[in-house]
Protein backbone atom coordinates (compact mmCIF):
# COMPACT_ATOMS: atom_id res chain seq x y z
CA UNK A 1 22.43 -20.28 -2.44
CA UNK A 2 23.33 -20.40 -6.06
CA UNK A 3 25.78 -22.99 -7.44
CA UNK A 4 26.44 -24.84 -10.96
CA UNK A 5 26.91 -28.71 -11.49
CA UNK A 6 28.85 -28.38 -14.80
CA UNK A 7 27.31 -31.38 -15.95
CA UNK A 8 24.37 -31.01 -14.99
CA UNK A 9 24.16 -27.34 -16.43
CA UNK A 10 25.94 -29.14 -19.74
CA UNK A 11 23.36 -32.07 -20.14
CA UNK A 12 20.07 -29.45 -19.91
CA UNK A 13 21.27 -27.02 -22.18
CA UNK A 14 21.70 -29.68 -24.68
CA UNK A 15 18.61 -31.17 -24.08
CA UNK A 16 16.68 -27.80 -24.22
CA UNK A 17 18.85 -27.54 -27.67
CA UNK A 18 17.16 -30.23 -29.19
CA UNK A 19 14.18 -28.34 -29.44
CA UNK A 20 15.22 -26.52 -31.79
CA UNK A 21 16.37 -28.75 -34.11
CA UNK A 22 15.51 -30.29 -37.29
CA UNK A 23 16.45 -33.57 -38.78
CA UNK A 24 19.28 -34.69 -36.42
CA UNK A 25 18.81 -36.08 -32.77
CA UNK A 26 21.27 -38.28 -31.92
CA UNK A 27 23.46 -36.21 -30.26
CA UNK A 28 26.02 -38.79 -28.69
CA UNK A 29 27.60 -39.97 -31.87
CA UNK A 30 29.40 -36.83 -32.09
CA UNK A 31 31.23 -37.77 -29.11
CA UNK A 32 34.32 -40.41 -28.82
CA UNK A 33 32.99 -43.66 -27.80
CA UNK A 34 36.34 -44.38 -25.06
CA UNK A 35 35.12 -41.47 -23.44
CA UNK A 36 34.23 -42.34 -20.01
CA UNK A 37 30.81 -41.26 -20.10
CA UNK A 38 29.72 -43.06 -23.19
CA UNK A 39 27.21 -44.53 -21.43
CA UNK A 40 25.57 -41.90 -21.44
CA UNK A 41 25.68 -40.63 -24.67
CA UNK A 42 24.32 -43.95 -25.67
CA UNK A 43 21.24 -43.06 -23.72
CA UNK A 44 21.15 -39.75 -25.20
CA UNK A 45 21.10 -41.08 -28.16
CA UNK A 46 18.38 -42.73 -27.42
CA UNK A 47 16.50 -40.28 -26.02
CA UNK A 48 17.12 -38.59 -29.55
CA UNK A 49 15.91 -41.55 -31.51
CA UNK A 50 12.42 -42.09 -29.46
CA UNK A 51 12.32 -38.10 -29.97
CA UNK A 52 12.67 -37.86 -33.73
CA UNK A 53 10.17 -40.85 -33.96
CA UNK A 54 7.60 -38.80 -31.94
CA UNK A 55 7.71 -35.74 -34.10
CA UNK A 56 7.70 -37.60 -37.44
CA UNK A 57 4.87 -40.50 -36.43
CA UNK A 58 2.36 -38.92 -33.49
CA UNK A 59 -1.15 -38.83 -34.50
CA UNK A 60 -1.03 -35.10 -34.03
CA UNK A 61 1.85 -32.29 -34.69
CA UNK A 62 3.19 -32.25 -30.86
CA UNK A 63 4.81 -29.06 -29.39
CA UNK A 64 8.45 -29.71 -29.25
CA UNK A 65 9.08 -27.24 -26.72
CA UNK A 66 6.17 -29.44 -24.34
CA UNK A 67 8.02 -32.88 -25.29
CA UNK A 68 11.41 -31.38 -23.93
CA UNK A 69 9.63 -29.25 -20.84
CA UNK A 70 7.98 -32.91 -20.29
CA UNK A 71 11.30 -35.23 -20.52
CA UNK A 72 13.16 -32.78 -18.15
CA UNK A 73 10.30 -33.04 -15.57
CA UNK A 74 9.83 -36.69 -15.39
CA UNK A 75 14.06 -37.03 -15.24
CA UNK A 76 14.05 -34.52 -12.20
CA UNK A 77 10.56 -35.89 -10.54
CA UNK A 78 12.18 -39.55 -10.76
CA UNK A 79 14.94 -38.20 -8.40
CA UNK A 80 12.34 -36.49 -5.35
CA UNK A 81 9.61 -34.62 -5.26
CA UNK A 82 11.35 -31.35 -4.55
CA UNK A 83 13.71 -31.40 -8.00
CA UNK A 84 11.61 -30.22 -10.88
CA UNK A 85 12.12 -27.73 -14.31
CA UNK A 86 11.14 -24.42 -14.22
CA UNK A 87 10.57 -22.48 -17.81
CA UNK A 88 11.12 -19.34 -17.56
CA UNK A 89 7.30 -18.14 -16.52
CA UNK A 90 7.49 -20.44 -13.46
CA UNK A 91 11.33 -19.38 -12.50
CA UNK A 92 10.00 -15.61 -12.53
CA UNK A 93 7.12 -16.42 -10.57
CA UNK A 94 9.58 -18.27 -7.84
CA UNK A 95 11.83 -15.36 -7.84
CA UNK A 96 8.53 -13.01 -7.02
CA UNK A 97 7.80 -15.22 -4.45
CA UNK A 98 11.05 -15.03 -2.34
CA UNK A 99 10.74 -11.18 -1.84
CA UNK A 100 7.27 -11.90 -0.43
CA UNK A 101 4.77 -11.27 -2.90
CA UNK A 102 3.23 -13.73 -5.31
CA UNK A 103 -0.62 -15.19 -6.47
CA UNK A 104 -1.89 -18.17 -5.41
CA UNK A 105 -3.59 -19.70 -2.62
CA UNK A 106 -1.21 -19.76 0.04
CA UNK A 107 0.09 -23.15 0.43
CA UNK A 108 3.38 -24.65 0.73
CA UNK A 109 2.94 -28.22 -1.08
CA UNK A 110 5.37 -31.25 -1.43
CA UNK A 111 4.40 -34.64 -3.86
CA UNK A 112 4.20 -37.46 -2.07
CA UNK A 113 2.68 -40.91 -3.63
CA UNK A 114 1.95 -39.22 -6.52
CA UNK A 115 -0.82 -36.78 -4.60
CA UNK A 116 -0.02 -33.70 -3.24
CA UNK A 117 0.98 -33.25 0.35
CA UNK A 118 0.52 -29.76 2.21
CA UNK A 119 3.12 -28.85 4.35
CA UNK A 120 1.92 -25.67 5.49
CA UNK A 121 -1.15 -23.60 4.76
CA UNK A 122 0.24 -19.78 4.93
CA UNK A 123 -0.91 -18.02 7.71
CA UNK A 124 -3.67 -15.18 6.65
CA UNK A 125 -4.20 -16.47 3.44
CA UNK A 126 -6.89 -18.03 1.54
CA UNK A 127 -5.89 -21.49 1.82
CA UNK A 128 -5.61 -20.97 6.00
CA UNK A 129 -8.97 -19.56 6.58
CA UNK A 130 -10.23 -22.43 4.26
CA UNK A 131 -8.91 -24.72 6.91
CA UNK A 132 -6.48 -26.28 4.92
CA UNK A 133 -4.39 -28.32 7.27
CA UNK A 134 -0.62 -29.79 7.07
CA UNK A 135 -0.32 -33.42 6.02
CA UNK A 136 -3.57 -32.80 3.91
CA UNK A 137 -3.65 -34.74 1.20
CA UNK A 138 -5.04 -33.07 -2.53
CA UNK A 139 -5.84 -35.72 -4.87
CA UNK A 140 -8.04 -33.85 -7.62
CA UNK A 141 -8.21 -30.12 -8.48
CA UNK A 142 -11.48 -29.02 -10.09
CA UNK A 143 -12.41 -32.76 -9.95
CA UNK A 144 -9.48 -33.41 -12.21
CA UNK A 145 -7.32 -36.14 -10.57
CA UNK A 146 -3.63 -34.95 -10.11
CA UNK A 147 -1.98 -38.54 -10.42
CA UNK A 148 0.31 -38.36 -13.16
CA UNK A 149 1.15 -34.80 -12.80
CA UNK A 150 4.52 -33.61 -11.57
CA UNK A 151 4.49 -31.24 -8.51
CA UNK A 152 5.28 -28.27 -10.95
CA UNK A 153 2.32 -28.71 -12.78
CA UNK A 154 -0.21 -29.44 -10.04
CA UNK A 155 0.90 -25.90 -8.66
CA UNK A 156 0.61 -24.42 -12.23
CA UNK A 157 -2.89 -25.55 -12.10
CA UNK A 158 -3.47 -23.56 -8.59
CA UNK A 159 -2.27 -21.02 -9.46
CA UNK A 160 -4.50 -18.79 -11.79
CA UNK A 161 -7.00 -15.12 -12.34
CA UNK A 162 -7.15 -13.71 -8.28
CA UNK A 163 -10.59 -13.56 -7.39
CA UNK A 164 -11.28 -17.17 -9.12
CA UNK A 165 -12.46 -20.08 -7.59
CA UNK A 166 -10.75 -23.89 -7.52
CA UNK A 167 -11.91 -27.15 -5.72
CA UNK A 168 -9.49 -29.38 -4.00
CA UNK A 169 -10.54 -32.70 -2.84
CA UNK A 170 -8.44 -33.15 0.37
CA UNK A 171 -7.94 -37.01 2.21
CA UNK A 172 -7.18 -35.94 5.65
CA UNK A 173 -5.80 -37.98 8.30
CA UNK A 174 -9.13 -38.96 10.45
CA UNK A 175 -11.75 -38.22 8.04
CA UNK A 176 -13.64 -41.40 6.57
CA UNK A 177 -14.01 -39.80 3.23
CA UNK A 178 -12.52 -37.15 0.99
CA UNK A 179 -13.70 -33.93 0.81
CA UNK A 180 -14.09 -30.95 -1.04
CA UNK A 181 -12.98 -27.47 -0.50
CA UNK A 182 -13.67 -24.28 -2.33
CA UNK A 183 -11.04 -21.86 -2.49
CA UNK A 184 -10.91 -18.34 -4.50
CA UNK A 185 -7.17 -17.21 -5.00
CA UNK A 186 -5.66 -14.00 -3.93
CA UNK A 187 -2.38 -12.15 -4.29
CA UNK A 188 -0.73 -13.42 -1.77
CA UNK A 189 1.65 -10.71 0.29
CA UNK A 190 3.28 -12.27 3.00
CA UNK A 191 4.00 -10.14 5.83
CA UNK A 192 7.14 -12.62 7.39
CA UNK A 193 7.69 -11.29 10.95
CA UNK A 194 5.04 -9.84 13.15
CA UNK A 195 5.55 -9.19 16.54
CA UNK A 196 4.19 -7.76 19.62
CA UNK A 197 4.46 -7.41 23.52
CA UNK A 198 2.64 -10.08 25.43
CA UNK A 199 3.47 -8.01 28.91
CA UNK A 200 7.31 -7.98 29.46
CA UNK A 201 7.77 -11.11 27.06
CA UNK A 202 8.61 -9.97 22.71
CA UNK A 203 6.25 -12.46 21.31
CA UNK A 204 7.54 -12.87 17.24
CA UNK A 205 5.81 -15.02 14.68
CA UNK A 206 8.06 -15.66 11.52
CA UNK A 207 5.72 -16.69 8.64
CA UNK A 208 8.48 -18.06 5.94
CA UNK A 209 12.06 -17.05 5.21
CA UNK A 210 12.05 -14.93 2.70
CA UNK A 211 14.53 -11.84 1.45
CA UNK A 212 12.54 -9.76 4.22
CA UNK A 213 13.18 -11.86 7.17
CA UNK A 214 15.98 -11.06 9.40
CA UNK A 215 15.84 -7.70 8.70
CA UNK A 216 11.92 -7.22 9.97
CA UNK A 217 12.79 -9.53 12.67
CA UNK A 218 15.91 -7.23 13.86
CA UNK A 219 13.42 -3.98 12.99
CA UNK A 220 10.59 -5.38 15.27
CA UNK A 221 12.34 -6.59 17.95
CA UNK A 222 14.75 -3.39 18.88
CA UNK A 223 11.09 -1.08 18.71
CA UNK A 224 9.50 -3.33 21.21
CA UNK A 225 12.31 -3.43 23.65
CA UNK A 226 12.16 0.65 22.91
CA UNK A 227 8.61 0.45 23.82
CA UNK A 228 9.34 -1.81 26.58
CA UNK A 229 12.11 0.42 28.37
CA UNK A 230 13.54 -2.36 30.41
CA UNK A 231 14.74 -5.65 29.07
CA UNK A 232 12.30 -8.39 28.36
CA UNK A 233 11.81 -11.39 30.37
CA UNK A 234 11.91 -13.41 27.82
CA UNK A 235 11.26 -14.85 23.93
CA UNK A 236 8.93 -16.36 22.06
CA UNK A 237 9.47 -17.74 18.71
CA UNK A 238 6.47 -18.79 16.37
CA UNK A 239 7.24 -20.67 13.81
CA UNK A 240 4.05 -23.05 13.61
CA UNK A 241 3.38 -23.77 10.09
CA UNK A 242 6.12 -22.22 8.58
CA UNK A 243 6.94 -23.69 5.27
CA UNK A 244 10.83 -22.79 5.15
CA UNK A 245 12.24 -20.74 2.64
CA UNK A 246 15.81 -19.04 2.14
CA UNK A 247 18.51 -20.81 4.03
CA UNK A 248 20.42 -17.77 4.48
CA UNK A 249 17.88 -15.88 6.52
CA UNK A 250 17.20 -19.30 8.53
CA UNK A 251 21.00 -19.28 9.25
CA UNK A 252 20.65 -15.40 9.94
CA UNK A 253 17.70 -16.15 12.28
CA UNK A 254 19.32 -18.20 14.22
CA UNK A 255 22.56 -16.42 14.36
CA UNK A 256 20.50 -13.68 15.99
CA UNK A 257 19.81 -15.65 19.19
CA UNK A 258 23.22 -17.52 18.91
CA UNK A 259 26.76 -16.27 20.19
CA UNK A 260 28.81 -18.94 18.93
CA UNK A 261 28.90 -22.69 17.12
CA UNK A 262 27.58 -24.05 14.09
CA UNK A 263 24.20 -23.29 12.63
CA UNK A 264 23.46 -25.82 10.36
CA UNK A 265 26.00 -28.50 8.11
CA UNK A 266 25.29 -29.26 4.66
CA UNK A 267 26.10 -32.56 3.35
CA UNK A 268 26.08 -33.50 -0.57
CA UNK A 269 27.36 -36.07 -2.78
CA UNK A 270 31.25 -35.78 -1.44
CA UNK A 271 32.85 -34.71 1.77
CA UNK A 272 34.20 -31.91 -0.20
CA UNK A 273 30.68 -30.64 -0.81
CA UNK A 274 29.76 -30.52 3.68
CA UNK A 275 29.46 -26.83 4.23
CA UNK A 276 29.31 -25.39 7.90
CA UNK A 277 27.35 -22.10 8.83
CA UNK A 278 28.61 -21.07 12.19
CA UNK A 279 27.12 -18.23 14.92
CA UNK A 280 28.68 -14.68 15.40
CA UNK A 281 29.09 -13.06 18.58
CA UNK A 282 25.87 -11.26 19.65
CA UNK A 283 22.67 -12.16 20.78
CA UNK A 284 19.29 -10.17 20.27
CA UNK A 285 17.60 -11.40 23.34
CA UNK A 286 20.80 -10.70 25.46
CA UNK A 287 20.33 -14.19 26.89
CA UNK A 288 17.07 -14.14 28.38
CA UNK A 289 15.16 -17.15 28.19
CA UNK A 290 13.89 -18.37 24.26
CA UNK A 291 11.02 -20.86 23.62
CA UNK A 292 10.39 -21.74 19.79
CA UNK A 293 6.70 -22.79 19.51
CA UNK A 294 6.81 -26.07 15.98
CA UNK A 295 4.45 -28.10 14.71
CA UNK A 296 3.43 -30.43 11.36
CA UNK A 297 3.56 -26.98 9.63
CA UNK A 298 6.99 -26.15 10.38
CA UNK A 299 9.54 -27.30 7.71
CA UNK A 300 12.92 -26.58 6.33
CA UNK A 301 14.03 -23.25 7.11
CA UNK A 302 11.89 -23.45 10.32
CA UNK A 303 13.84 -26.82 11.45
CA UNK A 304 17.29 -25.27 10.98
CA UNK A 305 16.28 -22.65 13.06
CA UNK A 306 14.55 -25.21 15.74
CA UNK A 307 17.38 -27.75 15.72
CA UNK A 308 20.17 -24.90 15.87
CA UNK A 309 18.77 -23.08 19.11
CA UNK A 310 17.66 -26.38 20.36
CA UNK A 311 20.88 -28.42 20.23
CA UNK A 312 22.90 -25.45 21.59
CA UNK A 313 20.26 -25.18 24.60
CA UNK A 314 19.40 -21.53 24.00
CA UNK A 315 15.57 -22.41 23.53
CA UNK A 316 13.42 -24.86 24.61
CA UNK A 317 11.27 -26.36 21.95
CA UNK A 318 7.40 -26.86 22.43
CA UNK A 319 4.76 -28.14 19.87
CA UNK A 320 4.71 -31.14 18.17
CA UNK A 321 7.02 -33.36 15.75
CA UNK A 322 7.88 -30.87 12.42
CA UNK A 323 7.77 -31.74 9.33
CA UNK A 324 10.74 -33.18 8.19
CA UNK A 325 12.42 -31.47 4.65
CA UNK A 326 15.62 -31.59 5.54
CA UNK A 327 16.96 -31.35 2.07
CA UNK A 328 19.08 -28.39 -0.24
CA UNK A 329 17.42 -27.54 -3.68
CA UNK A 330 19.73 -25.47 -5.44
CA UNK A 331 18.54 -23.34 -8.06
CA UNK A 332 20.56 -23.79 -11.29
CA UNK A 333 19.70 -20.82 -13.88
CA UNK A 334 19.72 -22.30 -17.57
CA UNK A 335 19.71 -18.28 -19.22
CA UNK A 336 16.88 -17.70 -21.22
CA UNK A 337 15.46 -21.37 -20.82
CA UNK A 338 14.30 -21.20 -17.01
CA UNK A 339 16.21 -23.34 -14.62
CA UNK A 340 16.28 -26.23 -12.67
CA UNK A 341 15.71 -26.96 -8.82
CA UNK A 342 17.70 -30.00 -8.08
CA UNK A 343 18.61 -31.57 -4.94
CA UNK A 344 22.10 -31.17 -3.87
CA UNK A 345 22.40 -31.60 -0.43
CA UNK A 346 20.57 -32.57 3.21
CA UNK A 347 20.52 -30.63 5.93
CA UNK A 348 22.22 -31.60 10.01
CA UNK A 349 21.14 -29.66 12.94
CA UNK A 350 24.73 -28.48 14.90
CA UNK A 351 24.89 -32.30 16.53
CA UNK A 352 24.69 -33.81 13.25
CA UNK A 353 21.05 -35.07 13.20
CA UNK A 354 19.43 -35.61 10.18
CA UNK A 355 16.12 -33.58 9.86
CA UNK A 356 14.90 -35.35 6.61
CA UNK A 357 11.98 -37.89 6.92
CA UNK A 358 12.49 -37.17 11.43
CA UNK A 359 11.76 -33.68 11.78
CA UNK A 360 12.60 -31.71 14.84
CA UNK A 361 10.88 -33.60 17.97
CA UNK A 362 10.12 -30.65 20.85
CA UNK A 363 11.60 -30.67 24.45
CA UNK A 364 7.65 -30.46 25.34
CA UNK A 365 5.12 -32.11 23.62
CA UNK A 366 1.72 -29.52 23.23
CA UNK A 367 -1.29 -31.00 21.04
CA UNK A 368 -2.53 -27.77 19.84
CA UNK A 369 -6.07 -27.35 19.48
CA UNK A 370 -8.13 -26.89 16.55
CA UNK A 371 -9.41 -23.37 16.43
CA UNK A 372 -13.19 -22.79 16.90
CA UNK A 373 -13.39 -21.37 13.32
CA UNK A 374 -11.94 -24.72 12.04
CA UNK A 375 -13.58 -27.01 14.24
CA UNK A 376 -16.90 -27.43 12.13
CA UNK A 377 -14.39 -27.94 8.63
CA UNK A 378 -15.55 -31.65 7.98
CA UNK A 379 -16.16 -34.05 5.03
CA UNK A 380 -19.21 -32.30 3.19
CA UNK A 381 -18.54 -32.10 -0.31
CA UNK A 382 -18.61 -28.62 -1.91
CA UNK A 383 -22.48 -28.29 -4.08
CA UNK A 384 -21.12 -29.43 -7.84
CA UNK A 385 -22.32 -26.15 -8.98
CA UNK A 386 -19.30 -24.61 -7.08
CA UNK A 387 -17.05 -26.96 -8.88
């Protein structure tokens, strides 16, 4: 989903604009002041002023492009912790990442409290058979604290050389004492839909939503119910620490097991901004029985798709309370500058709950159990030679 805020779009390419400039910052006086929005051209001007003081008095010769990267960041971070800047290296490495390839370590983060907050480690990557967990808490990377950095640049920092190592110190929820954990980065290639036969029941697990989604998912499913020669008993849906990810292959997901109502509403600033995606005729699992396995992990895209089939009674829900991002970033391209990811709306499952902060709570309530692999991953520090 791509849209513009004229504004919005306005007030960033002037700020990037003052980069490249010389002598002259104040930038509202050019303006009428009985315009409506003097006020804030009076703050631009401002902004301008404390600007042009920086350049000419700082100690040291500071990067003008950093000071403007830097003001955009903490404007955006000051509104949530999912609205942040992206110059143009981090935009292009976003865009890699929605057709399912990308480097990293595998995590989905959020900021919360000025730490970062995992919302889902990725299955089969290096930050999963770590034992990173969801909720985790990362409060230093290579012993570096990461209060004081915004979310963009705390994932800048993770991101690095594949075969490298980095150290997070993780607070978990249960654990006396932080911890450390060694992690070596990888290109991360997410295979999004895997699926197989569990007898006469199509077993799918959807990693994320991203461009590949629906159409693996549609692929998959119509070779095992080849395979199968009969129709299936029933579904399962996995989407246990799934991150989220597109909203249009969440609202094609869903459509796939729906034959009718709404999907998902979209609510911004004005009623004029509530979107509703609604369900065409035809179901994949011809009605036969659907259970949608969530957990802590499962966020976003993965709630639409929970709280769709759920309030519609097509699946029942088992797991544990999700997440709970239930809000729209929009991504708002700037040209050659990068873009912004801003905040535009909050997502309503089809009976108009909100899933921000409350998550998706299951029909059945299932603890899942640690796996065996995971069950010895306690509070030992990492040797500081690893660090």
């Amino acid at each position: 989903m791509m849209r513009k805020s004229d504004f919005a779009f306005w007030a960033f390419m002037l700020l990037a604009g003052l980069a490249g400039a010389t002598t002259v910052f104040n930038v509202s006086r050019t303006y009428s002041a009985t315009s409506t929005n003097s006020e804030i051209y009076k703050q631009l001007d401002l902004f301008g002023d404390v600007l042009e003081r920086v350049r000419a008095d700082y100690v040291e010769r500071p990067d003008d492009g950093m000071l403007i990267d830097s003001a955009i960041n903490g404007m955006l971070s000051a509104l949530d912790p999912h609205s942040a800047y992206q110059n143009p290296k981090n935009f292009r490495d976003m865009q890699v990442q929605t057709k399912g390839e990308f480097g990293g370590l595998g995590i989905e983060v959020t900021m919360e409290n000025g730490v970062v907050k995992v919302v889902s480690p990725i299955d089969d990557t290096p930050a999963a058979k770590a034992g990173l967990q969801s909720n985790d808490l990362i409060t230093h990377l290579d012993s570096e604290q990461i209060v004081g950095l915004t979310l963009e640049q705390a994932v800048e920092k993770m991101r690095g050389p594949v075969n490298t190592p980095i150290n997070l110190t993780i607070i978990r929820r249960g654990k006396d004492e932080p911890f450390d954990v060694r992690i070596v980065r990888d290109v991360i290639r997410i295979n999004a839909v895997k699926a197989r036969l569990e007898g006469d029941i199509i077993y799918v697990k959807i990693s994320t939503f991203n461009e590949q989604t629906h159409a693996n998912l549609v692929k998959q499913v119509d070779a095992l119910k080849k395979q199968l020669g009969k129709a299936a008993r029933g579904y399962v849906v996995d989407l246990r620490n799934n991150p989220g990810g597109l909203l249009d292959q969440a609202i094609a997901i869903s459509d796939d097991f729906l034959d009718k109502g709404a999907i998902v509403l979209t609510k911004g600033r004005g009623l004029e901004e509530t979107q509703r995606a609604n369900a065409r005729a035809g179901d994949i699992a011809e009605g036969k029985p659907v259970v949608v396995l969530i957990n802590g992990g499962s966020a976003s895209a993965s709630e639409i798709v929970a709280g769709a089939l759920q309030d519609h009674k097509r699946a029942t829900v088992i797991g544990t309370r999700s997440f709970g991002k239930g809000s729209v970033q929009t991504i708002i391209p700037l040209g050659a500058n990068g873009a912004i990811r801003l905040t535009t709306a909050r997502y309503y499952t089809p009976s108009g709950r909100s899933i921000q902060a409350k998550g998706i709570e299951p029909d059945v309530l299932v603890e899942q159990e640690l796996p065996p692999e995971l069950q010895s991953k306690g509070p030992q520090r990492t040797p500081s030679e690893a660090s």
